[in-house]
C-alpha atoms as a PDB file:
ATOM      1  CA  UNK A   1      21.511  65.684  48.185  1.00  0.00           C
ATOM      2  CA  UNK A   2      19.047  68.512  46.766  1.00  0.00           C
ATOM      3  CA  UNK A   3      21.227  71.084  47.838  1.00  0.00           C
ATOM      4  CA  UNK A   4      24.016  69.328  45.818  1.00  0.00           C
ATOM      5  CA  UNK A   5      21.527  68.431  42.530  1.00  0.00           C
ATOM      6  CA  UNK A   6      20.311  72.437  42.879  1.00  0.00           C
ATOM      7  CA  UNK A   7      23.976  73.094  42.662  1.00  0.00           C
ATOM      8  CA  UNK A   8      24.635  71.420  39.853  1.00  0.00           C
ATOM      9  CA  UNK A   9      21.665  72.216  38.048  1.00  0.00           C
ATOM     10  CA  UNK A  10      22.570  76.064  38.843  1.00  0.00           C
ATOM     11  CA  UNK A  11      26.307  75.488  37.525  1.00  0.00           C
ATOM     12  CA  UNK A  12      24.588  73.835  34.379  1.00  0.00           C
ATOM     13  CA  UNK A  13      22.771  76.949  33.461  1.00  0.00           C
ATOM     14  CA  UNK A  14      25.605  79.200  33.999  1.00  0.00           C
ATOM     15  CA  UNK A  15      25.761  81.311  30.640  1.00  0.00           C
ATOM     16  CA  UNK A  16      30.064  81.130  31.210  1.00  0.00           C
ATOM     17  CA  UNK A  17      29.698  76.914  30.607  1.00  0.00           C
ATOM     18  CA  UNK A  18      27.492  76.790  27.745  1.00  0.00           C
ATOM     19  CA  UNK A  19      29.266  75.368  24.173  1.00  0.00           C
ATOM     20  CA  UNK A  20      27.573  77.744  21.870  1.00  0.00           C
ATOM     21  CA  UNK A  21      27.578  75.780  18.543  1.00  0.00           C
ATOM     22  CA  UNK A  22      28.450  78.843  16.428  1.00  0.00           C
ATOM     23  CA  UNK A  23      31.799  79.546  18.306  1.00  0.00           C
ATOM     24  CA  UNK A  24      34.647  79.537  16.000  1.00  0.00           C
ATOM     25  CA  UNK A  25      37.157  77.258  17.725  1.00  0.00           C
ATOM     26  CA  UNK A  26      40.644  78.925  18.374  1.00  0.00           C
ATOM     27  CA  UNK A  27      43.921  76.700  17.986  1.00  0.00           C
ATOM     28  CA  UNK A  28      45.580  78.773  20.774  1.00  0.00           C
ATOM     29  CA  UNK A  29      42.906  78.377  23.299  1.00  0.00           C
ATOM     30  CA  UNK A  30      43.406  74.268  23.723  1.00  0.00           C
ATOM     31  CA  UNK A  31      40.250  73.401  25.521  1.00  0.00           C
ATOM     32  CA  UNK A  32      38.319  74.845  22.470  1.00  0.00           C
ATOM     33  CA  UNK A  33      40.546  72.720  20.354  1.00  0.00           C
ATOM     34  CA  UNK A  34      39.380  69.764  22.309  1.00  0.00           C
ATOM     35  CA  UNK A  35      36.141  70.623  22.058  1.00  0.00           C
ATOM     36  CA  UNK A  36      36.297  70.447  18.093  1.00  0.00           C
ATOM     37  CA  UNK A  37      38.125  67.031  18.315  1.00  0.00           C
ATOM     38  CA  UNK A  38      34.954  64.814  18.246  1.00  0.00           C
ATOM     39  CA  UNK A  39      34.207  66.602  15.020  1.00  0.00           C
ATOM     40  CA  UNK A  40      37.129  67.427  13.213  1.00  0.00           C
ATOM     41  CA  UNK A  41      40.695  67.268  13.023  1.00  0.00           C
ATOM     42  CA  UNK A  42      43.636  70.187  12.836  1.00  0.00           C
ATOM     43  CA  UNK A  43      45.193  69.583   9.214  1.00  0.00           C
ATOM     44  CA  UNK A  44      48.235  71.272   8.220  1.00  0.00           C
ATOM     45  CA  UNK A  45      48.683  72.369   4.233  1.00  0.00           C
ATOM     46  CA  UNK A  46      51.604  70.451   2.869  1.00  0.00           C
ATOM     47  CA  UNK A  47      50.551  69.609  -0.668  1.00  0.00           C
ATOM     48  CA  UNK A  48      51.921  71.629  -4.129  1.00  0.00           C
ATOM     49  CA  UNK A  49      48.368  71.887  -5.304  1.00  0.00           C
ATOM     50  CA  UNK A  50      46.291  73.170  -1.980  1.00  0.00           C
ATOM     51  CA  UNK A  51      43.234  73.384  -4.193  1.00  0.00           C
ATOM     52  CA  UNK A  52      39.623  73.783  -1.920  1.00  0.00           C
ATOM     53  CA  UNK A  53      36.861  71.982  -3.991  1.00  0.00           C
ATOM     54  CA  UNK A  54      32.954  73.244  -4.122  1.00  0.00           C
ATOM     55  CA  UNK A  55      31.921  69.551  -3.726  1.00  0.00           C
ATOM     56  CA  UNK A  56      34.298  66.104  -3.262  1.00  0.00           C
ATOM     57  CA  UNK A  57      35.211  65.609  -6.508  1.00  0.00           C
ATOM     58  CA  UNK A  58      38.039  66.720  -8.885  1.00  0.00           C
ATOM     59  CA  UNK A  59      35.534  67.633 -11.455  1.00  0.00           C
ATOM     60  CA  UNK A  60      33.708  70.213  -9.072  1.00  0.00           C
ATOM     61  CA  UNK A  61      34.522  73.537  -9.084  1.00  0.00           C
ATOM     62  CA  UNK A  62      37.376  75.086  -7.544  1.00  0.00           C
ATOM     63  CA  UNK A  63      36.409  78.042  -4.985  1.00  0.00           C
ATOM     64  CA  UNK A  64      39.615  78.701  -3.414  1.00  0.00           C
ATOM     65  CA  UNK A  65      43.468  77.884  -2.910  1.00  0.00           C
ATOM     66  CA  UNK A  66      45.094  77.943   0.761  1.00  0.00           C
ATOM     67  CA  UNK A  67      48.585  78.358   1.573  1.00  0.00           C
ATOM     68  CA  UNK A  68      51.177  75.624   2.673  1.00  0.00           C
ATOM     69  CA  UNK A  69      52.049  75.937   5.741  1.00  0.00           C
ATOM     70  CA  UNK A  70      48.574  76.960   7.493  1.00  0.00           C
ATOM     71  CA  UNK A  71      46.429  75.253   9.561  1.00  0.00           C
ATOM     72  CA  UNK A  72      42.297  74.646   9.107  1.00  0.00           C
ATOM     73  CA  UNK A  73      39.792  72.532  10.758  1.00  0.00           C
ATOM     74  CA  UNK A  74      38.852  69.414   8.802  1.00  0.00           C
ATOM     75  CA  UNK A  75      36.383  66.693   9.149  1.00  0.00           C
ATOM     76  CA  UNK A  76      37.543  63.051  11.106  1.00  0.00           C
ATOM     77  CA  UNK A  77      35.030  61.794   8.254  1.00  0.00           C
ATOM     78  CA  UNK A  78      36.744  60.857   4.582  1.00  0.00           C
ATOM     79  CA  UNK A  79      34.316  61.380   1.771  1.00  0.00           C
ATOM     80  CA  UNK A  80      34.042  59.940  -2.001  1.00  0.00           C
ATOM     81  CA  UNK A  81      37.690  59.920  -3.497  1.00  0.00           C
ATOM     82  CA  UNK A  82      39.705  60.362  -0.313  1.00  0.00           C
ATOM     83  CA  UNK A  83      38.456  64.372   0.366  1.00  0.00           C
ATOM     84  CA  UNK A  84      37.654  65.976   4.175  1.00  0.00           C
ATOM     85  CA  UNK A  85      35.675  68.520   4.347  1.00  0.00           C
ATOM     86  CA  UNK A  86      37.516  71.732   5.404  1.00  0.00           C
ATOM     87  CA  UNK A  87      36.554  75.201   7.065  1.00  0.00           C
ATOM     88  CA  UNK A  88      37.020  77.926   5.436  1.00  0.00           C
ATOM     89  CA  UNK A  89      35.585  80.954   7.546  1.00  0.00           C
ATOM     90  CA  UNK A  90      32.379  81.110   9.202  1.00  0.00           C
ATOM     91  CA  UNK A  91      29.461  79.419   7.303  1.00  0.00           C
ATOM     92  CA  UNK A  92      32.240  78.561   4.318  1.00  0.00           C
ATOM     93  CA  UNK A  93      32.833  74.644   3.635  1.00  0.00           C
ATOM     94  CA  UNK A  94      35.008  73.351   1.095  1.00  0.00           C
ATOM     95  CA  UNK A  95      36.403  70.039   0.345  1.00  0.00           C
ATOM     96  CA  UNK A  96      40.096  69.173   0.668  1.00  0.00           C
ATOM     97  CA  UNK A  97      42.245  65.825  -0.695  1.00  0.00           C
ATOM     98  CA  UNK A  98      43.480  64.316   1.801  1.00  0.00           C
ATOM     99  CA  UNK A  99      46.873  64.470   0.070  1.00  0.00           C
ATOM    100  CA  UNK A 100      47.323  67.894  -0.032  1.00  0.00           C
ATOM    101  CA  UNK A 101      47.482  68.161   4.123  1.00  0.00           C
ATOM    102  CA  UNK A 102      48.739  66.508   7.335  1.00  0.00           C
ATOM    103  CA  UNK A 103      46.400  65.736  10.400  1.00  0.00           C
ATOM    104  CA  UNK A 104      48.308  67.752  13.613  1.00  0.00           C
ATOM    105  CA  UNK A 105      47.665  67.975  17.216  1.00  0.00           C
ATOM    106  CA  UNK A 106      47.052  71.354  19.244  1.00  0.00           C
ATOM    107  CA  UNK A 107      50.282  70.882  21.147  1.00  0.00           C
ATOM    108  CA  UNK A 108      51.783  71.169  17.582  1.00  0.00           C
ATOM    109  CA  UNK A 109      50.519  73.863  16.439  1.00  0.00           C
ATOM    110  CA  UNK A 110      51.295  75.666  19.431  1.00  0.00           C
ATOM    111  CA  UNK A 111      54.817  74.474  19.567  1.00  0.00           C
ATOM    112  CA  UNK A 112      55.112  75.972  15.904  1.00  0.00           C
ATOM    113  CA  UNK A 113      53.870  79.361  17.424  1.00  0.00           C
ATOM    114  CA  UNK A 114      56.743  79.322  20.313  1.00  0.00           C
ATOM    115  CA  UNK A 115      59.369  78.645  17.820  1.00  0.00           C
ATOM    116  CA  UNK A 116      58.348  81.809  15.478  1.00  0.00           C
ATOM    117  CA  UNK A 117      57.304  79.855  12.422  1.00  0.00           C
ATOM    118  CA  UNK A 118      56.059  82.185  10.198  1.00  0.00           C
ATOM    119  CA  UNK A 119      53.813  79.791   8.854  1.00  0.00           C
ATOM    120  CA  UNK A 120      52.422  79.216  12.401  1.00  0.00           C
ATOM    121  CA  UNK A 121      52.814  82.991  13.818  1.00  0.00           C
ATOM    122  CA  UNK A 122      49.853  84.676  11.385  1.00  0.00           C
ATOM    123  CA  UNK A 123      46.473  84.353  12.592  1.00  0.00           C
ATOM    124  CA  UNK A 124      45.157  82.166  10.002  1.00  0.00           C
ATOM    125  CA  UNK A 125      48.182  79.625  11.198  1.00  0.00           C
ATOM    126  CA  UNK A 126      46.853  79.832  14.491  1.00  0.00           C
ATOM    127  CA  UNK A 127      42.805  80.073  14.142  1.00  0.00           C
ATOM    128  CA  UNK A 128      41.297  77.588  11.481  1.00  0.00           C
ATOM    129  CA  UNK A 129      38.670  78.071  10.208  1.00  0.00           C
ATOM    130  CA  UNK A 130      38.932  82.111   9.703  1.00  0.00           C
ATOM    131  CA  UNK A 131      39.941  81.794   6.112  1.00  0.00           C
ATOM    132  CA  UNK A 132      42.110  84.536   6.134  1.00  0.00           C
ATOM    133  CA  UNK A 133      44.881  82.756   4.489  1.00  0.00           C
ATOM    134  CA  UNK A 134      42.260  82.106   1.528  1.00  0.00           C
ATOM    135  CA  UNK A 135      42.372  83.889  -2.126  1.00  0.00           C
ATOM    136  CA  UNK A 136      41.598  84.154  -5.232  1.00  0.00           C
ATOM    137  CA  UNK A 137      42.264  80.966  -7.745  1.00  0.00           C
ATOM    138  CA  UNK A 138      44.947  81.743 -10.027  1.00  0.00           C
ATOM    139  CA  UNK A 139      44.077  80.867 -13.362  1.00  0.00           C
ATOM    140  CA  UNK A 140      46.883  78.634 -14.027  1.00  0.00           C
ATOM    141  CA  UNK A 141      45.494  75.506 -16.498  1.00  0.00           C
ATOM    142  CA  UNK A 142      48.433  73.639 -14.912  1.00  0.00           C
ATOM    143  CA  UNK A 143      47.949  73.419 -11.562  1.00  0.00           C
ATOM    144  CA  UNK A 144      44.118  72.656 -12.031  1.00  0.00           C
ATOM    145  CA  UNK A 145      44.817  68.916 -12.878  1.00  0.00           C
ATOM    146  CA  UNK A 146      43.196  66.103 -11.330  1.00  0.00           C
ATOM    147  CA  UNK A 147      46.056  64.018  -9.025  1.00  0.00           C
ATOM    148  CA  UNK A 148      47.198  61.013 -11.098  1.00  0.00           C
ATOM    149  CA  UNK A 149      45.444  58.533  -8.610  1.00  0.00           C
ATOM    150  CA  UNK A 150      42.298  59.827  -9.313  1.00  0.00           C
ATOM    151  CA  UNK A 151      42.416  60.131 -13.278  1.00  0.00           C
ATOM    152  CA  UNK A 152      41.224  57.456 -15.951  1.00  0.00           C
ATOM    153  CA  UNK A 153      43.705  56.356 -18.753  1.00  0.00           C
ATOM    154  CA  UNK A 154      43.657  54.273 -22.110  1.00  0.00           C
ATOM    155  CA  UNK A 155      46.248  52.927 -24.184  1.00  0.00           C
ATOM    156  CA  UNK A 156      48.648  51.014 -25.247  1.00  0.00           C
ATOM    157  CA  UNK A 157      50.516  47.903 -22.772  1.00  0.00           C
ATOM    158  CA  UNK A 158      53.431  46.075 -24.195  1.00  0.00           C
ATOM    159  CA  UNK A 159      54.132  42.726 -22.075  1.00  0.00           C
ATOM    160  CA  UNK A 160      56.356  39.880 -21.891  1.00  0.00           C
ATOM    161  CA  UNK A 161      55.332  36.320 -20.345  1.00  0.00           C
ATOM    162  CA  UNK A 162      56.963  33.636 -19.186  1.00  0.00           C
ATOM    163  CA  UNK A 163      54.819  31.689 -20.714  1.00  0.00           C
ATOM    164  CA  UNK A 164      54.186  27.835 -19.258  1.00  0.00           C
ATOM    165  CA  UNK A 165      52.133  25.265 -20.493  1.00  0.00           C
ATOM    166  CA  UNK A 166      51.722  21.613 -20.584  1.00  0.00           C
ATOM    167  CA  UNK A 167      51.831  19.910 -24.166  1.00  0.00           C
ATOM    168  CA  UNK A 168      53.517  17.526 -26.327  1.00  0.00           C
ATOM    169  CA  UNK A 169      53.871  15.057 -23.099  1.00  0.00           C
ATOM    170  CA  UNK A 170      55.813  17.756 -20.771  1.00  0.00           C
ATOM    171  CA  UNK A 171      56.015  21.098 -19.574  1.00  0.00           C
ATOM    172  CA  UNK A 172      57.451  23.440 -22.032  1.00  0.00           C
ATOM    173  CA  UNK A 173      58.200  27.550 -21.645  1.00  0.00           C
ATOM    174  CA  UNK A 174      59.296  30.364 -23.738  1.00  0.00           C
ATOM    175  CA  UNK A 175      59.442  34.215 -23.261  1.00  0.00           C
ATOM    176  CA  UNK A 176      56.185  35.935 -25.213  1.00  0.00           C
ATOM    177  CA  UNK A 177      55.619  39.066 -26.442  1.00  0.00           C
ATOM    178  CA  UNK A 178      52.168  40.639 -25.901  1.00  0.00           C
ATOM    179  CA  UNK A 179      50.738  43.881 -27.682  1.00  0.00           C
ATOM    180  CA  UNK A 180      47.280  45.223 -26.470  1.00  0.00           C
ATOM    181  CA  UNK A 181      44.856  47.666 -24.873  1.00  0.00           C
ATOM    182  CA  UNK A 182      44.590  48.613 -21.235  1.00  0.00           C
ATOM    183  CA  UNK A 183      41.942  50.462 -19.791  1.00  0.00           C
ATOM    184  CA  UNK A 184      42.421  52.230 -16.289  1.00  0.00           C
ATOM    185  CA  UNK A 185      40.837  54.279 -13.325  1.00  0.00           C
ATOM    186  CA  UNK A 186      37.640  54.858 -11.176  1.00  0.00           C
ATOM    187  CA  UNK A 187      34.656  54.596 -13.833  1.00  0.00           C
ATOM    188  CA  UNK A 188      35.487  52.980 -16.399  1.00  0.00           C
ATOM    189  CA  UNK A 189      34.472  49.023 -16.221  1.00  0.00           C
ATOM    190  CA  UNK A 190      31.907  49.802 -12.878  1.00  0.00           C
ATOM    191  CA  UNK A 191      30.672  53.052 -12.107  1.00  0.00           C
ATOM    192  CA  UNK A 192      31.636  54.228  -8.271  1.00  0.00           C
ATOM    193  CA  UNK A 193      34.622  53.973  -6.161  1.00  0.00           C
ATOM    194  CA  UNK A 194      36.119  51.152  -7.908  1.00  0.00           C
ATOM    195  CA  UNK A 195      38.957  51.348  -9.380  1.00  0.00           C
ATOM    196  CA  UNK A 196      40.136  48.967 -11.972  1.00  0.00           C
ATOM    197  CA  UNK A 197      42.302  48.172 -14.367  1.00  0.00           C
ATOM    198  CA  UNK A 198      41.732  45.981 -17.590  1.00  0.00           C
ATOM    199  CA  UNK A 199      44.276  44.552 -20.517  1.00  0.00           C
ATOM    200  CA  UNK A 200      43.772  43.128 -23.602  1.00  0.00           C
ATOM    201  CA  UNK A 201      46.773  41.206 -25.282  1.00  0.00           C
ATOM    202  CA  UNK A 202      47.797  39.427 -27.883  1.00  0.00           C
ATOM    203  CA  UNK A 203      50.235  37.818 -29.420  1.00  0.00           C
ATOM    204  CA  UNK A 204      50.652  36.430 -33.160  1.00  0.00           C
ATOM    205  CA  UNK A 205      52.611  33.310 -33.773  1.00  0.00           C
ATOM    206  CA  UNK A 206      53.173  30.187 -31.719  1.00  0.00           C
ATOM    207  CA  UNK A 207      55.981  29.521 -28.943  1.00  0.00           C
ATOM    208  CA  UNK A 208      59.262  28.780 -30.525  1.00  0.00           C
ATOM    209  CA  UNK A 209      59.172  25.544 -28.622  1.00  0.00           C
ATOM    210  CA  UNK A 210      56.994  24.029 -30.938  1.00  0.00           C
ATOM    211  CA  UNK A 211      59.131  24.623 -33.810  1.00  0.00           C
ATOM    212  CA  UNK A 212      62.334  23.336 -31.813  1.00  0.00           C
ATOM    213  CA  UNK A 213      60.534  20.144 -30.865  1.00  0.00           C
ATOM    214  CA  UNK A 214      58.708  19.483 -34.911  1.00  0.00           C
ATOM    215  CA  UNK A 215      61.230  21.001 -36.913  1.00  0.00           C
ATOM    216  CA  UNK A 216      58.835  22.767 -38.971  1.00  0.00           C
ATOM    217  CA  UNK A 217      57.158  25.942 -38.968  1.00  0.00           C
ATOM    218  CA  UNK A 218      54.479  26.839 -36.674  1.00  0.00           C
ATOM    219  CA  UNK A 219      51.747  29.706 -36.652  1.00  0.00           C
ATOM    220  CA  UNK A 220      49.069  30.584 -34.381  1.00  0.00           C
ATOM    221  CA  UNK A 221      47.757  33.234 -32.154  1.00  0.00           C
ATOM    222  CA  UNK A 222      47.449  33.938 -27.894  1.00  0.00           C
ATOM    223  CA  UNK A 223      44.575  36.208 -26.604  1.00  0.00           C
ATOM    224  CA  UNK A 224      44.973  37.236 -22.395  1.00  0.00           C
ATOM    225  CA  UNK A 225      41.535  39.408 -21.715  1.00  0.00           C
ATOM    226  CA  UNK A 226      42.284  40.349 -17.583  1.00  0.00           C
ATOM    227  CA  UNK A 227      41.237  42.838 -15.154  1.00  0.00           C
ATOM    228  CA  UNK A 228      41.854  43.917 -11.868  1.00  0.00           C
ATOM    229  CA  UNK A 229      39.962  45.022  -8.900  1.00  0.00           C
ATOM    230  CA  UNK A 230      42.951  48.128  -7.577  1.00  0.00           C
ATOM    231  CA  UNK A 231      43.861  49.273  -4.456  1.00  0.00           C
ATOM    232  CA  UNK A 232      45.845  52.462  -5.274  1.00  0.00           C
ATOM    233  CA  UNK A 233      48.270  54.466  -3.168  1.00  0.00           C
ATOM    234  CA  UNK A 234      49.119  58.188  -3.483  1.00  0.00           C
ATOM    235  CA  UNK A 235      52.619  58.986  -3.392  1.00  0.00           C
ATOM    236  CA  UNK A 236      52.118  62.808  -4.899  1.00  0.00           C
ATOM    237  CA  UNK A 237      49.867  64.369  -7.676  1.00  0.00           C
ATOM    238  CA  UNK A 238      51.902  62.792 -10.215  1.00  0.00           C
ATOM    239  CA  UNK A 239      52.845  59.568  -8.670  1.00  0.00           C
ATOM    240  CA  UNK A 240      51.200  56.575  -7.288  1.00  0.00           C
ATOM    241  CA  UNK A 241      51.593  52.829  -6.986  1.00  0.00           C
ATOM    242  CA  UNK A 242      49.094  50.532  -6.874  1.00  0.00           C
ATOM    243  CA  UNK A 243      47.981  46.571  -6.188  1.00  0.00           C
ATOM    244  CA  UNK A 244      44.953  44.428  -7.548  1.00  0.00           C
ATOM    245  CA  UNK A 245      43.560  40.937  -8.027  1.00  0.00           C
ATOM    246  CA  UNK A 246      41.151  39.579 -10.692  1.00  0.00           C
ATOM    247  CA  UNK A 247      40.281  37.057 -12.964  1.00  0.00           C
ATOM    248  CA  UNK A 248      41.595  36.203 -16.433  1.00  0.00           C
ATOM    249  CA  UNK A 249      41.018  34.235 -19.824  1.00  0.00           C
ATOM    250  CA  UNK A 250      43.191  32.671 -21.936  1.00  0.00           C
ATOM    251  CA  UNK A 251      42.529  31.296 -25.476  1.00  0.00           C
ATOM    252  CA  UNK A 252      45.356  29.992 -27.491  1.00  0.00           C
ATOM    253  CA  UNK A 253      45.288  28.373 -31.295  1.00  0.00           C
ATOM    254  CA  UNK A 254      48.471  26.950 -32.473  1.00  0.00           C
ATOM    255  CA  UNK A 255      49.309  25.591 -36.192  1.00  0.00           C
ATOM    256  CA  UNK A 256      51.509  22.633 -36.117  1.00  0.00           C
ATOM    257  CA  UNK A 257      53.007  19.603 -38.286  1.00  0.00           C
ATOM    258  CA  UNK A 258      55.018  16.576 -37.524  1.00  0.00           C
ATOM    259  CA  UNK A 259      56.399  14.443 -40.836  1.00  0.00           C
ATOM    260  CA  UNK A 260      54.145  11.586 -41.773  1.00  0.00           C
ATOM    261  CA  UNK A 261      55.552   8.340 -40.013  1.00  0.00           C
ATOM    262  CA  UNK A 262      55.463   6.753 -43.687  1.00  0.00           C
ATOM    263  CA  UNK A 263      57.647   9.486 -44.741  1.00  0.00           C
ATOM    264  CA  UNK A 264      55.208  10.918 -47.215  1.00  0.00           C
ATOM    265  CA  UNK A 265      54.320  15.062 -46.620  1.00  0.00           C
ATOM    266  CA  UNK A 266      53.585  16.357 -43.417  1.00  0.00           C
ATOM    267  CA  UNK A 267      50.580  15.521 -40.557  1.00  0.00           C
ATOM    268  CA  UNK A 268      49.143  18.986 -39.683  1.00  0.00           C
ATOM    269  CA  UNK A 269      47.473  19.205 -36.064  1.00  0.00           C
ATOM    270  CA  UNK A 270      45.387  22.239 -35.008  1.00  0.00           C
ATOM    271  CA  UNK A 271      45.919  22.917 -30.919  1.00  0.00           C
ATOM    272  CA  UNK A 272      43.253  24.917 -29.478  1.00  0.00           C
ATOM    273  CA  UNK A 273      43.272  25.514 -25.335  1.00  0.00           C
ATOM    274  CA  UNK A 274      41.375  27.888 -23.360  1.00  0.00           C
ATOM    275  CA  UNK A 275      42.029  28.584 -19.870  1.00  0.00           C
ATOM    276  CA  UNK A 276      40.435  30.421 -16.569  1.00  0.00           C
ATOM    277  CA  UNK A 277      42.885  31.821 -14.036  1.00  0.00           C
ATOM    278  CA  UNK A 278      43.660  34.619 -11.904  1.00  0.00           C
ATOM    279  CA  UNK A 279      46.189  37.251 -11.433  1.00  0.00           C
ATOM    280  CA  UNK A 280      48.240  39.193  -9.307  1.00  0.00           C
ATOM    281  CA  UNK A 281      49.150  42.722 -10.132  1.00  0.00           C
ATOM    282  CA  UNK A 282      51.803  45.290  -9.010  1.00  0.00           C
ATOM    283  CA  UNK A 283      52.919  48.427 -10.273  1.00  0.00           C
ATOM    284  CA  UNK A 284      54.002  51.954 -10.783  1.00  0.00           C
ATOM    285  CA  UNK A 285      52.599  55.004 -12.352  1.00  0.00           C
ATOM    286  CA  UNK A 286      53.599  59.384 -13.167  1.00  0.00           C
ATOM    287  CA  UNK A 287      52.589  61.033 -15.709  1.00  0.00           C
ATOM    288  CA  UNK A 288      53.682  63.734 -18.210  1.00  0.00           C
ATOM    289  CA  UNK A 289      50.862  66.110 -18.848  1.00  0.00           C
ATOM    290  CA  UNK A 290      48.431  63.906 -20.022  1.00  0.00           C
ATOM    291  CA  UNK A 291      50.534  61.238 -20.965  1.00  0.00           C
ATOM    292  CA  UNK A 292      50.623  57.986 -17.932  1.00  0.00           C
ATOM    293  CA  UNK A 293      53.531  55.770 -17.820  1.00  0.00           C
ATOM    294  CA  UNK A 294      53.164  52.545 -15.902  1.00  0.00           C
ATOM    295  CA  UNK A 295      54.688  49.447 -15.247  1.00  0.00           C
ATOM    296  CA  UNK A 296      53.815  46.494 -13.513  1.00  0.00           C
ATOM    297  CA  UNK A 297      54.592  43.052 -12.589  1.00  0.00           C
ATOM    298  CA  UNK A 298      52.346  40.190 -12.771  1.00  0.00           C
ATOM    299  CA  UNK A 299      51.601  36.507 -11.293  1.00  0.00           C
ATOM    300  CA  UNK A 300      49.345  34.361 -12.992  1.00  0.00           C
ATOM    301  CA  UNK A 301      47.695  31.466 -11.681  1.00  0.00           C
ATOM    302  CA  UNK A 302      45.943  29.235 -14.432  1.00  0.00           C
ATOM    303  CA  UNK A 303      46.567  25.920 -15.845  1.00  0.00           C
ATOM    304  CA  UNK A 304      50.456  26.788 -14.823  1.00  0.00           C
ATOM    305  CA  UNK A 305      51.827  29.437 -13.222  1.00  0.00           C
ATOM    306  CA  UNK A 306      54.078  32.288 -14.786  1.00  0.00           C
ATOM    307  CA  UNK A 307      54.970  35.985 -14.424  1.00  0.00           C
ATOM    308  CA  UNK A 308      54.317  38.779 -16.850  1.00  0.00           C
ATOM    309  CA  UNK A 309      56.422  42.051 -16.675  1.00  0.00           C
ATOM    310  CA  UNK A 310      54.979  45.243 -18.707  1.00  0.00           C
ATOM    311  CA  UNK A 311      55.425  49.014 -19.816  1.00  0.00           C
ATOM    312  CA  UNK A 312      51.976  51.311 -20.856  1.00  0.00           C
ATOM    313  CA  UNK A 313      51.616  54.242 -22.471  1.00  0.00           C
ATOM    314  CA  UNK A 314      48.048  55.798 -21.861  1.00  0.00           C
ATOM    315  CA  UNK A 315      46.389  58.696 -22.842  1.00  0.00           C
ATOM    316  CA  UNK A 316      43.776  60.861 -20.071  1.00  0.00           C
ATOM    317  CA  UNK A 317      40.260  61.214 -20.751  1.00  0.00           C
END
């Protein structure tokens, strides 16, 4: 048993079997690659806009662009806003969205190097981490644009409502046309990685029901305050779709008259409701420069239930 512990002990110390931490770890050699893998991850670039960041954050500076098609180590850990941290050469870290690469094995990489990939035959394709694929950013205002997922936008929402509601002894519904201001992104209602999404509408006049059912004109007014707690999903810079839940509040004033059961002038009544709910939210968003255009499809869940369908048109800041 000692002669077996003093072997082991020996084989231990061997310089030949020591991980030296500095190493830079070699796709082509695959127990190196392994050795990485409780670390990091092999990425592949894939995105359009390969953009390395200085820290996680869109608003950091940019301190180098990679090509598609090559390969770097990057970290198993996600930070703030979906980035991984990504090697660049020896003693150079950047930071990487996670949308602008794909997670490979070894056996791929090397299976791109026997088929005489160009993208894989180079040795930045086969050795991340050496940066050699690196260069300059080009100045191109463009291209420097923070991915639509990521991006805060205010404006204008135009909505329609199948609107429900119980009065004049039943339930009575007519399609309602909203105007108002929606408010969207990370940091804008809570500061953090919260993304949210808020709309203010309203809507000037009273359902037509009301004046079907009295015979005499109605007025009155519909406020919907509402937000969102967002779940968003990256399709590409420009593109996204996205889910949330949140709370709501409804007030409603309405204006009506019936004719005076003596058959003298009319009996005015003033209707005033207000209502706590909650809502479902789906939807779609691109962009045009700074311009966002979204749509969504909503579920309400108050006094009644309805749907609400909508188109936005929101400026970046």
């Amino acid at each position: 048993m000692v002669v077996v512990l003093a072997l082991l002990m020996t084989f231990l110390a061997w310089p030949g079997t020591r991980v030296h931490a500095q190493a830079q770890p070699q796709v082509q050699a695959k127990p190196q690659v392994q050795a990485q893998q409780g670390q990091s991850l092999i990425a592949e670039i894939t995105g359009e806009y390969p953009y390395v960041y200085a820290d996680p954050d869109f608003d950091s500076p940019v301190i180098a662009t990679i090509k598609p098609g090559t390969f770097y180590y990057v970290s198993k850990q996600r930070f703030v806003y979906d980035f991984h941290r990504i090697r660049l050469a020896k003693n150079q870290d950047g930071y990487i969205s996670s949308s602008e690469i794909k997670i490979v094995t070894a056996q791929y990489v090397q299976n791109r190097k026997k088929k005489g990939n160009a993208a894989a035959d180079s040795t930045a394709d086969t050795d991340p981490g050496t940066g050699a694929e690196t260069k300059p950013v080009k100045k191109e205002k463009k291209k420097l644009t923070k991915p639509i997922y990521i991006s805060r936008y205010q404006g204008l929402i135009v909505e329609q409502q199948n609107y429900i509601e119980d009065t004049m002894s039943n339930t009575r519904s007519d399609n309602v046309l909203f105007f108002g201001y929606r408010l969207v992104g990370f940091n804008t209602l809570f500061s953090g990685e919260m993304s949210t999404d808020l709309a203010v509408l309203y809507h000037s006049g009273a359902p037509a029901y009301y004046e079907k059912i009295t015979g005499r004109p109605t007025s009155g007014q519909i406020l919907n305050a509402q937000f969102t707690f967002d779940t968003i999903i990256p399709l590409a810079h420009n593109f996204m779709a996205s889910y949330g839940f949140g709370p709501m509040i409804k007030y409603s004033h309405f204006e009506v008259s019936l004719k005076n059961p003596a058959g003298v002038g009319n009996d005015a009544y003033v209707l005033d409701d207000m209502n706590f709910g909650v809502l479902f939210r789906l939807g779609a968003a691109t962009r045009i420069g700074v311009i966002g255009l979204r749509a969504d499809v909503k579920y309400y869940i108050e006094s009644k239930q309805y749907v609400g369908i909508n188109v936005s048109t929101l400026y970046e800041f």
